[in-house]
N, C-alpha and C. Protein backbone atom coordinates (compact mmCIF):
# COMPACT_ATOMS: atom_id res chain seq x y z
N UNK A 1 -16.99 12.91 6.82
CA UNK A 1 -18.42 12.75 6.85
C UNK A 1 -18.86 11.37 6.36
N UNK A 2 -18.00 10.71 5.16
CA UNK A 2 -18.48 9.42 4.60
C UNK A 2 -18.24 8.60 5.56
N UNK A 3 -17.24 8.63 6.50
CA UNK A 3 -17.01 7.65 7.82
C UNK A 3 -17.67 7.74 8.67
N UNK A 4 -18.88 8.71 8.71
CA UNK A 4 -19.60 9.15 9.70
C UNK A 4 -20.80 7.93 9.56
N UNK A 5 -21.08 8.55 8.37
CA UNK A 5 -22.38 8.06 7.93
C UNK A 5 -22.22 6.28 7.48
N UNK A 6 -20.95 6.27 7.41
CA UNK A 6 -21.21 4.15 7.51
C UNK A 6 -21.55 3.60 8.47
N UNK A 7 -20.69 4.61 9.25
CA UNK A 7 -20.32 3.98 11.09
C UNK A 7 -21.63 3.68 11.63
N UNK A 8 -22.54 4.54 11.58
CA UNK A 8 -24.28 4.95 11.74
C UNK A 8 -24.82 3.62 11.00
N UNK A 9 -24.30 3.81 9.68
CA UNK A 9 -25.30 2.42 9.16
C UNK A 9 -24.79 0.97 9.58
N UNK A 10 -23.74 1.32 10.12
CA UNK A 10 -23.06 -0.17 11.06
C UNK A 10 -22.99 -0.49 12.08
N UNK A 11 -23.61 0.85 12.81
CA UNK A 11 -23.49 0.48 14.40
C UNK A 11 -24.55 -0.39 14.90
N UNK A 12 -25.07 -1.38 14.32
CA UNK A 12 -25.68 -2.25 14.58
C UNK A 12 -24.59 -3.57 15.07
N UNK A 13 -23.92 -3.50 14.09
CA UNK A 13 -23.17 -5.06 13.46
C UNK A 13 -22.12 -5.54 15.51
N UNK A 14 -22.02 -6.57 15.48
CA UNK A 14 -21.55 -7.11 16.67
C UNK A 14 -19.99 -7.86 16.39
N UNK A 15 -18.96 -7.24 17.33
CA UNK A 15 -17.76 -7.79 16.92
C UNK A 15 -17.84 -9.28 16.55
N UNK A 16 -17.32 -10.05 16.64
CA UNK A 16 -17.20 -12.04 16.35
C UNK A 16 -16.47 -11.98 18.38
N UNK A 17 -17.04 -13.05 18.67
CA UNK A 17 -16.37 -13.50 19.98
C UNK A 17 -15.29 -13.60 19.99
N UNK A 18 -13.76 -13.16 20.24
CA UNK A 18 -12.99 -13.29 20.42
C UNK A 18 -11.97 -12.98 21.31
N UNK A 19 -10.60 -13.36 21.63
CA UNK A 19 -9.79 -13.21 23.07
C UNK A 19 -9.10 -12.17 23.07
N UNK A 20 -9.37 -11.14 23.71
CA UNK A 20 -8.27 -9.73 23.19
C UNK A 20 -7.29 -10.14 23.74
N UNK A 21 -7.30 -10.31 24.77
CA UNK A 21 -5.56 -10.60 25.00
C UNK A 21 -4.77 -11.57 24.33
N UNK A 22 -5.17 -12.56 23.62
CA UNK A 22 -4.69 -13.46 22.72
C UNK A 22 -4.53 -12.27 21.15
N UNK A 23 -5.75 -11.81 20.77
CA UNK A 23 -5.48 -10.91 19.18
C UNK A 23 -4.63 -9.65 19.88
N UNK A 24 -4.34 -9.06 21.14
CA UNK A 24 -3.91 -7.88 21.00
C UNK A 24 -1.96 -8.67 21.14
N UNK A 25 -2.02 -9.49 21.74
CA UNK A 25 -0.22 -10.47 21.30
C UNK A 25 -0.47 -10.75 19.91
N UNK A 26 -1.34 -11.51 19.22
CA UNK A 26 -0.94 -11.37 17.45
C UNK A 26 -0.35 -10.20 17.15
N UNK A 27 -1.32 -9.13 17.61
CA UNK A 27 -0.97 -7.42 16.48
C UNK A 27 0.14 -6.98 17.46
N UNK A 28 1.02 -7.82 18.92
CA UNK A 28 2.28 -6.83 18.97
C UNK A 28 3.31 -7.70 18.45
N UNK A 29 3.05 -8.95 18.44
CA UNK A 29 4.08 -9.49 18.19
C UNK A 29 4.30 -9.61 16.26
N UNK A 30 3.61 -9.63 15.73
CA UNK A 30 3.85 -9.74 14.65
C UNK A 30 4.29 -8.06 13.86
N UNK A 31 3.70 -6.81 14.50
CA UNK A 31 4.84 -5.45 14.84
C UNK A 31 5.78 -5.82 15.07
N UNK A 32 6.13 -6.26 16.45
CA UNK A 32 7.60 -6.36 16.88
C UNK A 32 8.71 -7.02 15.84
N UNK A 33 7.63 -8.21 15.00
CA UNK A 33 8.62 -8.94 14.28
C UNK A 33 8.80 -7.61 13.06
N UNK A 34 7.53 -6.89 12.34
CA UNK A 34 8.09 -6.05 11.08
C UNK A 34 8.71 -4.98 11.68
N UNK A 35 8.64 -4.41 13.18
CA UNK A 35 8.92 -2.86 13.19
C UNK A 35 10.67 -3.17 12.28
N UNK A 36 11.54 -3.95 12.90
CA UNK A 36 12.99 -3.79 12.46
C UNK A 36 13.01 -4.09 10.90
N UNK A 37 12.07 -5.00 10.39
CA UNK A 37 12.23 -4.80 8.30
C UNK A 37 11.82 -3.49 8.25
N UNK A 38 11.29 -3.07 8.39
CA UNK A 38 10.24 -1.69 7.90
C UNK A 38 11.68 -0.22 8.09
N UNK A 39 12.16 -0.58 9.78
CA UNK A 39 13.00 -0.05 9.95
C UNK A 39 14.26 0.31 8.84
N UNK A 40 14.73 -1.24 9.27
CA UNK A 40 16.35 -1.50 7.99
C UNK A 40 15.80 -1.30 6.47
N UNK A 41 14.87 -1.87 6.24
CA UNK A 41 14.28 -1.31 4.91
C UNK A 41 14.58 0.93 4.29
N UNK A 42 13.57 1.32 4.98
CA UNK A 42 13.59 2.71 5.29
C UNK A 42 14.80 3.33 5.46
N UNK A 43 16.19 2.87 6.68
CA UNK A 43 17.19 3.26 6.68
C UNK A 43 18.10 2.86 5.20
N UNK A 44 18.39 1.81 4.89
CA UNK A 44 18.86 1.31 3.73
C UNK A 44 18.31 2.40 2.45
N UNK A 45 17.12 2.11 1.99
CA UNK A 45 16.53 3.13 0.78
C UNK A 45 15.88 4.50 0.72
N UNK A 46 16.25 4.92 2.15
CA UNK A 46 16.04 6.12 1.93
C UNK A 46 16.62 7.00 3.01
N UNK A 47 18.00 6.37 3.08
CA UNK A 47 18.87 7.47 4.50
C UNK A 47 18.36 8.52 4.31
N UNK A 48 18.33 9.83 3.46
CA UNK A 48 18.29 10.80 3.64
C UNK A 48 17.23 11.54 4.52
N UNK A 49 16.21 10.65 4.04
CA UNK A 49 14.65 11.14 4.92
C UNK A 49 14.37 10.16 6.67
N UNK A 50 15.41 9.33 6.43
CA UNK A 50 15.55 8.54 7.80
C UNK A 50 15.36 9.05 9.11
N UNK A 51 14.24 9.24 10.08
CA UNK A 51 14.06 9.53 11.07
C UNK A 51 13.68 10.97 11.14
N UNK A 52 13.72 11.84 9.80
CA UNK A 52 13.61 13.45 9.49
C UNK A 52 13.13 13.80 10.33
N UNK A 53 11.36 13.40 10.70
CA UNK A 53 10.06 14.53 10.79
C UNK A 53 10.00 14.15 12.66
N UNK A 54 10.70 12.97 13.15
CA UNK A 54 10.90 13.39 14.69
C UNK A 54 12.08 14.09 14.80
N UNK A 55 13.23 14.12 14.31
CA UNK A 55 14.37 14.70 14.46
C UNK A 55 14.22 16.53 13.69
N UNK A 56 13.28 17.05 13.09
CA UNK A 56 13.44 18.12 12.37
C UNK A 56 12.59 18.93 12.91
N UNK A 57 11.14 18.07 13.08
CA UNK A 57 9.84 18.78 13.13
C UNK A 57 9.15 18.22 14.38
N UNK A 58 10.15 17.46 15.69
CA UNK A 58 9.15 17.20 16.74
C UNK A 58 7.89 17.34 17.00
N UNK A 59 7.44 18.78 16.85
CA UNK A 59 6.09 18.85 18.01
C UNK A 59 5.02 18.42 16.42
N UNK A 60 5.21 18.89 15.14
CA UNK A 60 4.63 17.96 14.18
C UNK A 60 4.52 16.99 14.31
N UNK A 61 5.70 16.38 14.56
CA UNK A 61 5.74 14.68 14.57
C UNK A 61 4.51 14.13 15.58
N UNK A 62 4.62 14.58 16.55
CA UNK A 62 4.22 14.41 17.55
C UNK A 62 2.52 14.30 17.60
N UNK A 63 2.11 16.12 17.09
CA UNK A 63 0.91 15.79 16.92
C UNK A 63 0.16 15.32 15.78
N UNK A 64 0.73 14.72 14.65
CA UNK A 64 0.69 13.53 13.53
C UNK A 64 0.28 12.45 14.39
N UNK A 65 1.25 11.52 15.59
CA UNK A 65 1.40 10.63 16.42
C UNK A 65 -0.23 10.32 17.04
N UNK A 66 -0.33 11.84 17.42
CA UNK A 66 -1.81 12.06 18.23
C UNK A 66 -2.88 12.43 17.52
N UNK A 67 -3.30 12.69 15.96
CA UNK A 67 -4.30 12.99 15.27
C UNK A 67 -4.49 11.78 14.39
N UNK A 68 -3.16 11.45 13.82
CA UNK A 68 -3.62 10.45 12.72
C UNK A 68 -4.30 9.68 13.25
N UNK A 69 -4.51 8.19 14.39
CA UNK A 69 -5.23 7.68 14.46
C UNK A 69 -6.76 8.40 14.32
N UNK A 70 -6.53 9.44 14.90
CA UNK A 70 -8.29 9.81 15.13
C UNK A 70 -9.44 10.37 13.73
N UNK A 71 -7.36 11.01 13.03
CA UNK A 71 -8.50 11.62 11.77
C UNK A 71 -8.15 11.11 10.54
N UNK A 72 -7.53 9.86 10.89
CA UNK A 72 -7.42 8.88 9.48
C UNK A 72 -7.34 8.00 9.48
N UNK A 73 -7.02 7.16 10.88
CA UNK A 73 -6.85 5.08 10.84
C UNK A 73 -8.47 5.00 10.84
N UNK A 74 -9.31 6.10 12.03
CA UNK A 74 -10.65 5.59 12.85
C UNK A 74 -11.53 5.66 10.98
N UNK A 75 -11.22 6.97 10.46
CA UNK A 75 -12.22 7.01 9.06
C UNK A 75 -11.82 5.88 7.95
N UNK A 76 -10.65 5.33 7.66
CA UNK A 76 -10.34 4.62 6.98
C UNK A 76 -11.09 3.01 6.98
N UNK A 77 -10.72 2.71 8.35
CA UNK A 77 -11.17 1.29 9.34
C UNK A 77 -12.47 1.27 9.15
N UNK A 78 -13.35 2.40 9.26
CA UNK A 78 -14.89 2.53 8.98
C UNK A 78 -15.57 1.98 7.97
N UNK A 79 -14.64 2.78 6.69
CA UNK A 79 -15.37 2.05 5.56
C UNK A 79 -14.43 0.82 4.89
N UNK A 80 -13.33 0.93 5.14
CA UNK A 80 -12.45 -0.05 4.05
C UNK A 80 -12.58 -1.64 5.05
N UNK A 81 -12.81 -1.46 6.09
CA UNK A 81 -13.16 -2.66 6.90
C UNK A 81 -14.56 -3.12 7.39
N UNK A 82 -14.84 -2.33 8.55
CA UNK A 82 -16.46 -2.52 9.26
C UNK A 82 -17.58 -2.34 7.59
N UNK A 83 -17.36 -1.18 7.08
CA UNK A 83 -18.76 -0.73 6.23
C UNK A 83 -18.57 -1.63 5.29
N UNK A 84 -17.64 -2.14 4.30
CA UNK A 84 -16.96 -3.28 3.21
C UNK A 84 -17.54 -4.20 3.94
N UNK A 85 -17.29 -4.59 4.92
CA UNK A 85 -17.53 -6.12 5.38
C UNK A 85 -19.19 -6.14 6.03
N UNK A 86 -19.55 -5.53 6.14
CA UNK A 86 -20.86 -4.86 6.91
C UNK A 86 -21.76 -4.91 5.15
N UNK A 87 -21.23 -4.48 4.72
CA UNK A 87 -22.40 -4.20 3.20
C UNK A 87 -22.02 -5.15 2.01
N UNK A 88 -20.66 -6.00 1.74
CA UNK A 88 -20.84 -6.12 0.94
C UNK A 88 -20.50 -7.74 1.20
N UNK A 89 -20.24 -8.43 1.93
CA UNK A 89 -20.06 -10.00 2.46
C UNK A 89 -20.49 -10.44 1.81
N UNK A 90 -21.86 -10.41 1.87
CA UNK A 90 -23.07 -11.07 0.88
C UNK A 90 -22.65 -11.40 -0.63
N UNK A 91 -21.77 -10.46 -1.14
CA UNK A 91 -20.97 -10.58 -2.59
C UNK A 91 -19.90 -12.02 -2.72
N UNK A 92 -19.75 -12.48 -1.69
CA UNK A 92 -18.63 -13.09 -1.92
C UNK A 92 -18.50 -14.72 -0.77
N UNK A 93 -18.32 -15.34 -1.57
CA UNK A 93 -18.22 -16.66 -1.27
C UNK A 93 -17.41 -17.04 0.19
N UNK A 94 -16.66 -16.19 0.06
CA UNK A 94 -15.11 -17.06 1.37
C UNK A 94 -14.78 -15.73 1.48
N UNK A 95 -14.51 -15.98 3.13
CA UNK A 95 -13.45 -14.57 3.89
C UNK A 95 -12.43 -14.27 2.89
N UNK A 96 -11.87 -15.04 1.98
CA UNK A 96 -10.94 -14.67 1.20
C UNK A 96 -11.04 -14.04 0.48
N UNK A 97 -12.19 -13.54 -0.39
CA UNK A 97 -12.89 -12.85 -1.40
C UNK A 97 -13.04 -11.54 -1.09
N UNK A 98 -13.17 -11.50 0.46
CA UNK A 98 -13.86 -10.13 1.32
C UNK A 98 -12.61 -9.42 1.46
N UNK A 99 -11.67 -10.34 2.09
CA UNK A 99 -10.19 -9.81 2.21
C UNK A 99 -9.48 -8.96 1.38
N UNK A 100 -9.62 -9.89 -0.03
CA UNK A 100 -8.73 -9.60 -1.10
C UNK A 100 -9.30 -8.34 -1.30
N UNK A 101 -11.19 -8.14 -1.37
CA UNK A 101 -11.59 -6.92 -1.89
C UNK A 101 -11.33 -5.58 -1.29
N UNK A 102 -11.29 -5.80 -0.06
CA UNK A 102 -10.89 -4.55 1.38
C UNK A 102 -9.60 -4.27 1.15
N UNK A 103 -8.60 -5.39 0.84
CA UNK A 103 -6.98 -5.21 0.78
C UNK A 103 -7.16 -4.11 -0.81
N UNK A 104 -7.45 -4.86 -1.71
CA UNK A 104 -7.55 -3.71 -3.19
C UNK A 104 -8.08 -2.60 -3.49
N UNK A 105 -9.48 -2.71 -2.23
CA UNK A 105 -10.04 -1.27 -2.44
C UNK A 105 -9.17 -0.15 -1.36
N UNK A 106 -8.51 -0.41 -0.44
CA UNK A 106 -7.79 0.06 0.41
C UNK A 106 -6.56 0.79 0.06
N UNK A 107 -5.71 -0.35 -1.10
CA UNK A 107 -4.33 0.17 -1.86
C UNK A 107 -4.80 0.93 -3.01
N UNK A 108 -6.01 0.59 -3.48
CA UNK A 108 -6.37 1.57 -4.43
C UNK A 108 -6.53 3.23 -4.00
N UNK A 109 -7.23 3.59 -2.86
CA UNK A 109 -7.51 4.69 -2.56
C UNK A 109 -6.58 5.55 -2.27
N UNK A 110 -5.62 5.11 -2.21
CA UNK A 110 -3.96 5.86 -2.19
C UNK A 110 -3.75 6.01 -3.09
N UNK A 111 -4.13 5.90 -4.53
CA UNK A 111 -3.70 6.15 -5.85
C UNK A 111 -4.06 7.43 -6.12
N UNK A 112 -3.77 8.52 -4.94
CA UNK A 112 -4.33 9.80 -5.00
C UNK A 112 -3.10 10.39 -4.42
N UNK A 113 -1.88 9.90 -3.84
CA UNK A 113 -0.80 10.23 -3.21
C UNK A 113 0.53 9.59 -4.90
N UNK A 114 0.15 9.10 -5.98
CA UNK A 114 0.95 8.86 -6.98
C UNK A 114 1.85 8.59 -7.15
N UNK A 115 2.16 7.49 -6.16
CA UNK A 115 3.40 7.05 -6.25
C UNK A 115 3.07 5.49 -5.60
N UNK A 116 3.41 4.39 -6.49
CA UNK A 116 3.39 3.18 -6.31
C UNK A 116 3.55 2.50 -4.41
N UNK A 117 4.88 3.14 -4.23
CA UNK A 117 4.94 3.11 -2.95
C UNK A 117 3.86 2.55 -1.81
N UNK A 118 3.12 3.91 -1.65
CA UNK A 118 1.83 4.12 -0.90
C UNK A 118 0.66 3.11 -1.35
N UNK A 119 0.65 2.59 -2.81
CA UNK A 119 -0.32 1.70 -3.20
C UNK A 119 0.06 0.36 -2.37
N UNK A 120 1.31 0.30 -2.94
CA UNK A 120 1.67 -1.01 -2.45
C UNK A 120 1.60 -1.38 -1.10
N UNK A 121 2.24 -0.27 -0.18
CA UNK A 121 1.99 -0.65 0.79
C UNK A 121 0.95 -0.57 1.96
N UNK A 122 0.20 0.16 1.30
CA UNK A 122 -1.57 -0.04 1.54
C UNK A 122 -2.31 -0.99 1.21
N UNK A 123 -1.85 -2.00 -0.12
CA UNK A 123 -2.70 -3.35 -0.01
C UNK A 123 -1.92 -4.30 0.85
N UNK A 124 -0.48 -4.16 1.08
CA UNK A 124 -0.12 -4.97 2.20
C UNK A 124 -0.57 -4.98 3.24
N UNK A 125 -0.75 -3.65 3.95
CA UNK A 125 -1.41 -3.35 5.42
C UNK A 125 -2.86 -4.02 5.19
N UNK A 126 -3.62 -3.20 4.13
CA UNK A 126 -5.03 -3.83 3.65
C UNK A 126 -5.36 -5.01 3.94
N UNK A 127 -4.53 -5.70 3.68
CA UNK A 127 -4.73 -7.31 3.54
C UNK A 127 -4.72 -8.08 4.76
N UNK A 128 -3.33 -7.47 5.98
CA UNK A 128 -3.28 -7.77 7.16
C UNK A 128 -4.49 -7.82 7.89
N UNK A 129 -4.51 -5.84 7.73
CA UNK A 129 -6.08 -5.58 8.77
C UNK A 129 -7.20 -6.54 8.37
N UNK A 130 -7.90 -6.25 6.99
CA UNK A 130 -8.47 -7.25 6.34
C UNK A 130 -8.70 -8.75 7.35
N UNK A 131 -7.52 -9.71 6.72
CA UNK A 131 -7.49 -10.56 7.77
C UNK A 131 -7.93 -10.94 8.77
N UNK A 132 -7.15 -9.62 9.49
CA UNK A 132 -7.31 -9.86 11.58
C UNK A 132 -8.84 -9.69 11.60
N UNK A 133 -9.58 -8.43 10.78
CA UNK A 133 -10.79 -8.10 10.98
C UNK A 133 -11.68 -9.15 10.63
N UNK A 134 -11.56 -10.11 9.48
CA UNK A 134 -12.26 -11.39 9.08
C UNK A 134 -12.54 -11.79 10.20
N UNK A 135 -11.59 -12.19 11.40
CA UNK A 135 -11.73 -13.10 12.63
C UNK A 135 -12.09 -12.86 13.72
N UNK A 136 -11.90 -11.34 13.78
CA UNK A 136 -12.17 -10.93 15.25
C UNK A 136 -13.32 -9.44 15.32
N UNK A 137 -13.69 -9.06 13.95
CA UNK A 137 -14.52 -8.03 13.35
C UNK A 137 -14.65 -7.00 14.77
N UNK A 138 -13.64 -6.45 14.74
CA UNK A 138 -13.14 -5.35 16.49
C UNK A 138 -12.40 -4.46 15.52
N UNK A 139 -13.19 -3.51 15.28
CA UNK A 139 -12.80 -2.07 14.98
C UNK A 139 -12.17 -1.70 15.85
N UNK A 140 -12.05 -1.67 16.94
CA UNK A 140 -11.08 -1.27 17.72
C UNK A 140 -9.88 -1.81 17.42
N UNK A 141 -9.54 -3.17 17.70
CA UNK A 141 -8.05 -3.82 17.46
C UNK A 141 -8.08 -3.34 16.12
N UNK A 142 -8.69 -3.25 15.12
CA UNK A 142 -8.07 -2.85 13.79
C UNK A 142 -7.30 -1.68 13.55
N UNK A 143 -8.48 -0.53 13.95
CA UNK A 143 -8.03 0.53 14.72
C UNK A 143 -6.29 0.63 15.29
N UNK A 144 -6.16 -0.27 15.97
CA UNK A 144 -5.06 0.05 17.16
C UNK A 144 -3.99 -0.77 16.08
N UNK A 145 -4.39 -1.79 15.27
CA UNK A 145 -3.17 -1.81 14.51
C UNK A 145 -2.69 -1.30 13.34
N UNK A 146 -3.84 -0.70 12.88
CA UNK A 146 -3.21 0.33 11.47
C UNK A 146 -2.85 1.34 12.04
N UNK A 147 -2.69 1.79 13.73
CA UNK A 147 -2.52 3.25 14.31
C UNK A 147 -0.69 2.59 14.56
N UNK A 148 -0.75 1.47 15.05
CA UNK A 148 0.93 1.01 14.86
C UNK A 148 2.05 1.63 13.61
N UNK A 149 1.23 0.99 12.71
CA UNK A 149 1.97 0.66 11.28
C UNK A 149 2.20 1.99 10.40
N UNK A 150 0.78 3.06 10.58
CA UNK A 150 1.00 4.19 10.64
C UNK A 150 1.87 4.68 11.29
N UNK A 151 1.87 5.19 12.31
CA UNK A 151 3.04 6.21 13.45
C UNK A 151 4.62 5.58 13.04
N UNK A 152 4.30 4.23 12.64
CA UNK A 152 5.71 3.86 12.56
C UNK A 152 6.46 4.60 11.12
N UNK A 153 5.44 4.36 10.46
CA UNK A 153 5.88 4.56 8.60
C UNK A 153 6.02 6.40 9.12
N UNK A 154 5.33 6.86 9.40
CA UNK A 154 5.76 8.50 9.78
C UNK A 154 6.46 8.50 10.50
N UNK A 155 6.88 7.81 11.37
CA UNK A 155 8.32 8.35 12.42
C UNK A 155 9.86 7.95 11.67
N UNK A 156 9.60 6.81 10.99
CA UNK A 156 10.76 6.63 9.78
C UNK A 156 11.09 7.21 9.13
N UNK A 157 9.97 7.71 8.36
CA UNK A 157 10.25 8.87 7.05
C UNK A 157 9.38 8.42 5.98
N UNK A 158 8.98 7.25 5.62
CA UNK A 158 7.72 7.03 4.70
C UNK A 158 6.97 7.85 4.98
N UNK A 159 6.47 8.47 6.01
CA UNK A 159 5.29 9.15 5.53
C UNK A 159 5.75 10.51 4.69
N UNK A 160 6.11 10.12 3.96
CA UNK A 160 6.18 11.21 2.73
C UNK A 160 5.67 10.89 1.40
N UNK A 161 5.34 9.94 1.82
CA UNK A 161 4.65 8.90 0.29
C UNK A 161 2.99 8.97 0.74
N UNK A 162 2.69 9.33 1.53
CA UNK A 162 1.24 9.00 2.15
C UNK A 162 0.45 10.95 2.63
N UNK A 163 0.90 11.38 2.27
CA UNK A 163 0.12 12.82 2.24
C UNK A 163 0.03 13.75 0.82
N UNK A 164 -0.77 14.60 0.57
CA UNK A 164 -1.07 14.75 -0.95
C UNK A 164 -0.04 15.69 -1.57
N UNK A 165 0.60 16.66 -0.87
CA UNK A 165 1.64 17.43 -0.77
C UNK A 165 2.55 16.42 -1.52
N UNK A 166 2.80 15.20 -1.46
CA UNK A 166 4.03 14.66 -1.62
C UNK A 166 3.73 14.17 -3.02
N UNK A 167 2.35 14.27 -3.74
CA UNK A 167 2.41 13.59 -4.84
C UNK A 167 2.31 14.51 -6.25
N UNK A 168 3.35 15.39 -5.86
CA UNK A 168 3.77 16.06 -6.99
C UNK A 168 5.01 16.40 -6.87
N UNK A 169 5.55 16.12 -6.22
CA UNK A 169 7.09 15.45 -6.01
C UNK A 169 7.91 14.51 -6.79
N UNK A 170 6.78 13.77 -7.29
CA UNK A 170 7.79 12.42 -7.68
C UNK A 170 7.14 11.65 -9.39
């Protein structure tokens, strides 16, 4: 509902002019370059859960693949990007300020899954989207690249650090 109601108070705001086919090669190629760290990373520190939830739980996996974007990159992107940058710009001197704040308030809100992990690597992503969104303010491409980075971290096996179930586990 809180993603509802930003989206509404933002659907005014107008992307920045920019070349999709030029930003949609940034967000594959710079995937293509992390999918294999993220990969060897994941296989290396955590064989056991390596590839689990497509290999165990397919049609889960699957429809994770097909919901998460819709019922958690699209609400996330709403406020931690468009509504942040939409309401609070005015706070801050340089795209860098805006960035840093979207990247921290972003890794912060995972501090509900309790485990460093998920923080951390939510202000990393944070910071990316952040970024791309500074330049090209396209909820959509943002959209389409935290829906990457997601599906990937769940088809590996990280996503076990990123649902609430998991944070009494560890």
């Amino acid at each position: 509902m809180t993603a509802i109601a930003a989206f509404l108070a933002i659907r005014g705001e107008k992307p920045q002019p920019h070349d999709v086919r030029r930003e949609l090669r940034v967000i594959f190629l710079r995937f293509a370059i992390l999918v294999p760290v993220i990969v060897a990373l994941t296989a290396w520190f955590w064989p056991e859960t390596f590839l689990s939830l497509p290999l165990q739980k397919p049609r889960f996996w699957l429809l994770i693949m097909v919901l998460y974007p819709v019922l958690s990159v699209w609400p996330q992107e709403v406020l931690y990007r468009a509504f942040l940058f939409a309401r609070y710009r005015p706070l801050f001197r340089s795209d860098k300020g805006i960035i840093t704040a979207s990247a921290l308030a972003f890794g912060f809100a995972h501090v509900i899954f309790l485990n460093w992990i998920a923080i951390a690597m939510t202000a990393i992503g944070g910071l990316l989207f952040a970024r791309d969104y500074a330049r090209h303010r396209s909820l959509r491409l943002t959209c389409l690249e935290h829906s990457l980075y997601g599906c990937l971290i769940f088809t590996v096996g990280l996503g076990r650090f990123f649902y609430t179930g998991a944070a009494w586990h560890y």
